[in-house]
Protein backbone atom coordinates (compact mmCIF):
# COMPACT_ATOMS: atom_id res chain seq x y z
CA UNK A 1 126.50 15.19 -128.69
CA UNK A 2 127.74 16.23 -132.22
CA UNK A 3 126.25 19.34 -134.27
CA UNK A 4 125.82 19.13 -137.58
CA UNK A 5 126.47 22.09 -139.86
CA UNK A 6 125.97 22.88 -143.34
CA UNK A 7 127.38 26.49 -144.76
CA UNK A 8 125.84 28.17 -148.30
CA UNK A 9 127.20 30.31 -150.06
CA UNK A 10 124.46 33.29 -151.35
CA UNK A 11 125.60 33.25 -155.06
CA UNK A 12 123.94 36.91 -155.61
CA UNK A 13 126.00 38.47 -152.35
CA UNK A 14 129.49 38.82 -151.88
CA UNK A 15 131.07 36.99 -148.78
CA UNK A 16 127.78 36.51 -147.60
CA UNK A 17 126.76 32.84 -146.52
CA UNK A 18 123.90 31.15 -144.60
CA UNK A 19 125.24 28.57 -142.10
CA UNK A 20 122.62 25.83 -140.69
CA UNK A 21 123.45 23.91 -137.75
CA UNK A 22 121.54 20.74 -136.34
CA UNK A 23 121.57 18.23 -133.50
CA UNK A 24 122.85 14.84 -134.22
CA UNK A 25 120.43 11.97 -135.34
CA UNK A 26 119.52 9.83 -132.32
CA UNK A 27 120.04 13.08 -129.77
CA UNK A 28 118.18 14.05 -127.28
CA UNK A 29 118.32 17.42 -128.73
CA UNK A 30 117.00 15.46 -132.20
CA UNK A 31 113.99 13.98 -130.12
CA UNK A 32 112.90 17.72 -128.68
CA UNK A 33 113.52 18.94 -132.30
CA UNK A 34 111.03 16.10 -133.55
CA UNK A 35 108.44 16.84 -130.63
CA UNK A 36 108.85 20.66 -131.22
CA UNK A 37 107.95 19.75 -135.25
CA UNK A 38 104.98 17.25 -134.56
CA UNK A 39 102.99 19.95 -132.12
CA UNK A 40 103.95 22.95 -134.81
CA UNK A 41 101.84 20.21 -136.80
CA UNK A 42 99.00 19.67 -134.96
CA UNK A 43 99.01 24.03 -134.79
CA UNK A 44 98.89 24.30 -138.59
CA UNK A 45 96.21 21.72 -139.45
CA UNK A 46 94.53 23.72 -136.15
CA UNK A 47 94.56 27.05 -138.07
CA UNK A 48 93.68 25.73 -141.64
CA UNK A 49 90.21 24.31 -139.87
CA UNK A 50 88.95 27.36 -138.66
């Protein structure tokens, strides 16, 4: 399985960066990711209709 990864610099901080990593498309760490996004989903539109 092959991680992604992006680094950012912070332009207003010295040194500092941000570094995002993700799961390869087409992984089986990619399909949780997408399951884990679709019920986070369903739990917003949940708390917007009460």
């Amino acid at each position: 399985m092959a991680i992604c990864h992006e680094v950012l610099a912070v332009q207003s901080s010295s040194g500092l960066t941000i570094t995002s990593y993700r799961p390869g498309p087409g992984s089986s760490s990619a399909d949780a990711l997408d399951l884990l996004r679709g019920r986070n989903a369903g739990a917003e539109h949940a708390a917007v209709a009460d």
